[in-house]
N, C-alpha and C. Protein backbone atom coordinates (compact mmCIF):
# COMPACT_ATOMS: atom_id res chain seq x y z
N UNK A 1 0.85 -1.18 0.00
CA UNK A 1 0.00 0.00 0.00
C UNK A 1 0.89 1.25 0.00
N UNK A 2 0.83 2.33 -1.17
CA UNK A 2 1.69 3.42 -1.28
C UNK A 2 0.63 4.83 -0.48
N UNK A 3 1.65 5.43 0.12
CA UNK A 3 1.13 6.37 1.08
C UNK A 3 1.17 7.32 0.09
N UNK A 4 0.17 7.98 -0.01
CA UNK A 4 0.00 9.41 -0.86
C UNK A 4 0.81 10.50 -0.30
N UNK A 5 1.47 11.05 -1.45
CA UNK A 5 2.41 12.29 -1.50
C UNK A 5 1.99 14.00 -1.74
N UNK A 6 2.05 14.96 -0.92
CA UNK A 6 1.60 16.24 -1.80
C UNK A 6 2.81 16.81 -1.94
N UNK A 7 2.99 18.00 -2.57
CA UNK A 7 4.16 18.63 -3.25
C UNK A 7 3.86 19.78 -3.10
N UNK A 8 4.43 20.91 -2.39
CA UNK A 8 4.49 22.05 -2.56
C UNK A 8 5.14 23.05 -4.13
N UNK A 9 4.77 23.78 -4.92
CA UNK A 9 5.02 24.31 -6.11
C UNK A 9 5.25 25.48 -5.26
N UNK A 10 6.79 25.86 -5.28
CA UNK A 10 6.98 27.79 -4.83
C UNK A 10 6.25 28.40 -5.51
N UNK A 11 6.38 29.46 -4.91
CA UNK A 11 5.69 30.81 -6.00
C UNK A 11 7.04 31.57 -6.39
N UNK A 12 7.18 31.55 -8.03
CA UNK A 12 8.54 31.77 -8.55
C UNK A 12 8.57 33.02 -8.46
N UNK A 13 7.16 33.82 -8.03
CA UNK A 13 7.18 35.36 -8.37
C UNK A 13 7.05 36.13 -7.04
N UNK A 14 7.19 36.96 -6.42
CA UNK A 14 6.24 38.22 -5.14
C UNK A 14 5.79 38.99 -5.96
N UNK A 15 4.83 38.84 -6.09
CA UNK A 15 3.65 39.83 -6.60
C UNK A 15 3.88 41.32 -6.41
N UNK A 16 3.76 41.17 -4.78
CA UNK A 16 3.92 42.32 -4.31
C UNK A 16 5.20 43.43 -4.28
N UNK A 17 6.35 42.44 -5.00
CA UNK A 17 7.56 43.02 -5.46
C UNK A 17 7.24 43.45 -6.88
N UNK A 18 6.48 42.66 -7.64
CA UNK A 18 6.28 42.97 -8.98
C UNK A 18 5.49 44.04 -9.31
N UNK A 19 4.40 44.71 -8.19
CA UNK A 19 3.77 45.80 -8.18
C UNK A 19 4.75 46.60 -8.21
N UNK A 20 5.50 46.89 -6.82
CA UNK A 20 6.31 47.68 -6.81
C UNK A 20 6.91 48.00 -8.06
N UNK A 21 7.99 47.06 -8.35
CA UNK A 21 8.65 47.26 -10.13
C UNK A 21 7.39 47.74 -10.97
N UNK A 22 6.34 47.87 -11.38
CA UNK A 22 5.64 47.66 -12.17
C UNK A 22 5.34 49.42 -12.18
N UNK A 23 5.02 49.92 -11.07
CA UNK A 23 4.50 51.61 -10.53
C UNK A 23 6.33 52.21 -11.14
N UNK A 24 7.60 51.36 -10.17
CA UNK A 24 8.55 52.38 -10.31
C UNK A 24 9.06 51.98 -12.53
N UNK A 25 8.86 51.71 -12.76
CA UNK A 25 9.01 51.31 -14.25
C UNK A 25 7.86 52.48 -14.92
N UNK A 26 7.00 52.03 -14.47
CA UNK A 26 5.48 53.11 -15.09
C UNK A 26 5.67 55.08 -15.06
N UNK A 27 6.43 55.30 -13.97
CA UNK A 27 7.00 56.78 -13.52
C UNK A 27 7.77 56.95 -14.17
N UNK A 28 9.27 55.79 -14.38
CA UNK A 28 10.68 56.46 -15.18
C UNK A 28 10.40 56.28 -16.44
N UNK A 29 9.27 55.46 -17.06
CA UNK A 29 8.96 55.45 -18.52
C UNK A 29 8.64 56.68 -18.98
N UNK A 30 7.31 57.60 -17.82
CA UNK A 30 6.97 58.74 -17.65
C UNK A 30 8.15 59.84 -18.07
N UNK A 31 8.49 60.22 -17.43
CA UNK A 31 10.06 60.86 -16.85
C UNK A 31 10.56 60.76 -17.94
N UNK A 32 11.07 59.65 -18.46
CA UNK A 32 12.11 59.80 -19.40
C UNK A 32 11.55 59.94 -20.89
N UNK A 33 10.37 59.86 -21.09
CA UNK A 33 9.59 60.60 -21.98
C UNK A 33 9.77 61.71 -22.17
N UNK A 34 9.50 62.31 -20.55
CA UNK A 34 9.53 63.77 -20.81
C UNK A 34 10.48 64.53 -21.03
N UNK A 35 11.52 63.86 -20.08
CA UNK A 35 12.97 64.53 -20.90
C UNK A 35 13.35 64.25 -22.46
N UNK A 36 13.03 63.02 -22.98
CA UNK A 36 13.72 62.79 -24.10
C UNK A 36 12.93 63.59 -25.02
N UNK A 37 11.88 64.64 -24.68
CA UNK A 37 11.36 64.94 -25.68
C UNK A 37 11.10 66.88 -25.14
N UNK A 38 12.10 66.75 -24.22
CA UNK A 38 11.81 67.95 -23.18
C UNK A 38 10.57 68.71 -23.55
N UNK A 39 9.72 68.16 -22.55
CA UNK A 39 8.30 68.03 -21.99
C UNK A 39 7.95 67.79 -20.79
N UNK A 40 6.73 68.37 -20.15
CA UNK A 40 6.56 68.06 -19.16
C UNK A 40 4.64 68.12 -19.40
N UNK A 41 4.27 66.50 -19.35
CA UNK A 41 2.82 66.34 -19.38
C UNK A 41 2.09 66.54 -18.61
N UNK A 42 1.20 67.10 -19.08
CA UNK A 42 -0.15 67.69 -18.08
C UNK A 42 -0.61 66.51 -17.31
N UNK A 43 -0.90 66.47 -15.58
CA UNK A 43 -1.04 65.96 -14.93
C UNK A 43 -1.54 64.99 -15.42
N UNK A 44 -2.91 65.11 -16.12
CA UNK A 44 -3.95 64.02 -16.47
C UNK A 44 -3.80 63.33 -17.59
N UNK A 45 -2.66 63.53 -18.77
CA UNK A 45 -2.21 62.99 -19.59
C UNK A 45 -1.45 62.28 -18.80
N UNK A 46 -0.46 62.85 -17.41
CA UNK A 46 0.58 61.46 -16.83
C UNK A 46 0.02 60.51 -15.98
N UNK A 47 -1.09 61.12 -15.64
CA UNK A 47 -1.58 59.94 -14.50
C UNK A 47 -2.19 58.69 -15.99
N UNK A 48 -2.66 59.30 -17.09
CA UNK A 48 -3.45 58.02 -17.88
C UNK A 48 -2.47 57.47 -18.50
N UNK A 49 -1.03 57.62 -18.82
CA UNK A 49 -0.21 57.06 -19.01
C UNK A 49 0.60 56.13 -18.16
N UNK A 50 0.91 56.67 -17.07
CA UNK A 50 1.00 56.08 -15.85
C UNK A 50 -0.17 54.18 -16.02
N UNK A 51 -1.06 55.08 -15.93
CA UNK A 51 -2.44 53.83 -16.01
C UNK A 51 -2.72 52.95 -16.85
N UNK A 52 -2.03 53.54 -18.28
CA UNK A 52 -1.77 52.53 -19.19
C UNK A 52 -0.49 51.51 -19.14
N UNK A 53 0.72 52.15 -18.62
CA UNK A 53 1.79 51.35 -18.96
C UNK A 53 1.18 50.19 -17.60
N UNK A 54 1.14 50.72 -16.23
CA UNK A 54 0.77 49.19 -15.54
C UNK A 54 -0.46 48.62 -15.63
N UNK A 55 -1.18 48.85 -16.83
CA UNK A 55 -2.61 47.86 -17.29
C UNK A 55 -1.45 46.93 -18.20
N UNK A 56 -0.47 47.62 -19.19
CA UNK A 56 -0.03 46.77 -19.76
C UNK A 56 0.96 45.60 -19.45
N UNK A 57 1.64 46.49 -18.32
CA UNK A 57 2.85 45.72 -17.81
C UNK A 57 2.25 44.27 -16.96
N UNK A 58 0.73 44.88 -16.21
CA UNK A 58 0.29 43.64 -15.61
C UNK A 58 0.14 42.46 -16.19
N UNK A 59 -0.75 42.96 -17.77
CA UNK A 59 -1.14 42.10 -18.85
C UNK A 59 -0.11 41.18 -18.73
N UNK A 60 1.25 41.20 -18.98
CA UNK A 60 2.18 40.61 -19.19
C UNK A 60 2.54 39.83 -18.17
N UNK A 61 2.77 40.32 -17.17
CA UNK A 61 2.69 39.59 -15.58
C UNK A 61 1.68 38.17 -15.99
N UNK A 62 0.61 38.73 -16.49
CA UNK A 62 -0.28 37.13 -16.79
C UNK A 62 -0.27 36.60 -17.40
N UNK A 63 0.02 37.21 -18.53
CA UNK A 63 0.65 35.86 -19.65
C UNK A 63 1.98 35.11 -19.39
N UNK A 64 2.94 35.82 -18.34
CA UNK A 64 4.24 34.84 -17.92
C UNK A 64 3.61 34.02 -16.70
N UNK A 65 2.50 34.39 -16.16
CA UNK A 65 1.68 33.07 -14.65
C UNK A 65 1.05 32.26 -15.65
N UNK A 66 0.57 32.66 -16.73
CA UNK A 66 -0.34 31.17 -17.39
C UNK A 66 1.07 30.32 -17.89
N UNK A 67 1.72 30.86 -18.87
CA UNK A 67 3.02 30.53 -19.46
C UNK A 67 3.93 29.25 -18.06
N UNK A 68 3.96 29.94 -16.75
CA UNK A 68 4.66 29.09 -16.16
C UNK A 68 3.86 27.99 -15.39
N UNK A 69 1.84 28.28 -15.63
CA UNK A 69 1.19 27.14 -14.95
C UNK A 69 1.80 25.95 -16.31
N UNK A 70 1.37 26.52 -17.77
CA UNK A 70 1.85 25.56 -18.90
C UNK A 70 2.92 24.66 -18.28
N UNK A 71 4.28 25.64 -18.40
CA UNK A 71 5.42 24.86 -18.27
C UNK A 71 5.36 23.56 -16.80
N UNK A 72 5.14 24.01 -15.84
CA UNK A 72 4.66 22.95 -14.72
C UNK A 72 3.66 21.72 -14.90
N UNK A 73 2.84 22.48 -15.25
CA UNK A 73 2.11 21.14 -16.33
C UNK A 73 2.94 19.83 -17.41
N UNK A 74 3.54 20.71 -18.08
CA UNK A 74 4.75 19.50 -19.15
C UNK A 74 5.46 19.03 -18.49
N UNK A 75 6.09 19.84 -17.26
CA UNK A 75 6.86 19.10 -16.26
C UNK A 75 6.49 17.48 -15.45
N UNK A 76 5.48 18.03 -15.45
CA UNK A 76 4.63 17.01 -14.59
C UNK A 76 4.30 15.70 -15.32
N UNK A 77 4.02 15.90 -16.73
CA UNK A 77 3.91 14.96 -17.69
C UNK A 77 4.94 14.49 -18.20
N UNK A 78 6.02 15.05 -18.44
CA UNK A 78 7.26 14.68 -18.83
C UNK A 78 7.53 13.67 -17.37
N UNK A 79 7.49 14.48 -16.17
CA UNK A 79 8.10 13.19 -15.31
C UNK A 79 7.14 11.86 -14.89
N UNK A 80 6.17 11.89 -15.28
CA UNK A 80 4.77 10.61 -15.45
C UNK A 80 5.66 9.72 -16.65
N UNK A 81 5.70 10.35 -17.85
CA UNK A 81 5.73 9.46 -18.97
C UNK A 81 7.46 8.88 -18.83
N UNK A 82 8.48 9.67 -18.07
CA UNK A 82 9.82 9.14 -17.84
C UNK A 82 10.16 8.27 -16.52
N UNK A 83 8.97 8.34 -15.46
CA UNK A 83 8.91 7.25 -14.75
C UNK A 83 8.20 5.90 -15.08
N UNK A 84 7.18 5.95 -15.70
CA UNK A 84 6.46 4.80 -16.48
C UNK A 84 7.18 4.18 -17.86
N UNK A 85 8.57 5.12 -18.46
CA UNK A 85 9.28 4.59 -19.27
C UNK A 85 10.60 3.67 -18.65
N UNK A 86 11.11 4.11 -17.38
CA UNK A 86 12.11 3.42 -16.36
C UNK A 86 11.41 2.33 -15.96
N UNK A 87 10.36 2.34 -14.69
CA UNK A 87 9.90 1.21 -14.60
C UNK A 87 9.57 0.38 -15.28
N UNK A 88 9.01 0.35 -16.34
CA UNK A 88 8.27 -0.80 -17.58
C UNK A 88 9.85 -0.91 -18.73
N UNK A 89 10.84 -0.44 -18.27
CA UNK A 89 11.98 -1.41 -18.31
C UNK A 89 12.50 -0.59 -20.08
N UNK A 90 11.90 0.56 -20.47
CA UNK A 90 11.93 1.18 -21.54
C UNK A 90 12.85 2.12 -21.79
């Protein structure tokens, strides 16, 4: 009789670090806009820019969490189909 196993999966990411990066990235994108084009945008043009770059930057944040549920997934199947190829002597 085999005793059942669970497995902890880390969390490869802190979120809450990735916010952070995500706001200070969203400001110096800001910023260096404005210098590279010496400008300085009207509040409400920077706050909706601001608002766009971390709608987008998040976007991305989720397509690399689905991307790495994928990869854990193949993992998981890759090591099913390479233990059932060892044991059955293959």
């Amino acid at each position: 009789m085999s005793e059942e196993k669970t497995i902890t999966i880390k969390r490869s990411v802190d979120l809450n670090i990735v916010g952070d990066n995500i706001l200070d990235i969203a400001d110096f994108t800001v910023e260096k806009y404005e210098f590279r084009n010496d400008t300085t945008l009207a509040p409400e043009v920077r706050e909706a820019a601001i608002a766009a770059i971390r709608q987008a930057l998040w976007a991305r944040v989720e397509e690399l969490r689905l991307k790495r549920a994928q990869i854990l997934a193949g993992m998981f199947e890759l090591a099913d189909e390479t233990a059932k190829r060892v044991a059955e002597g293959g």
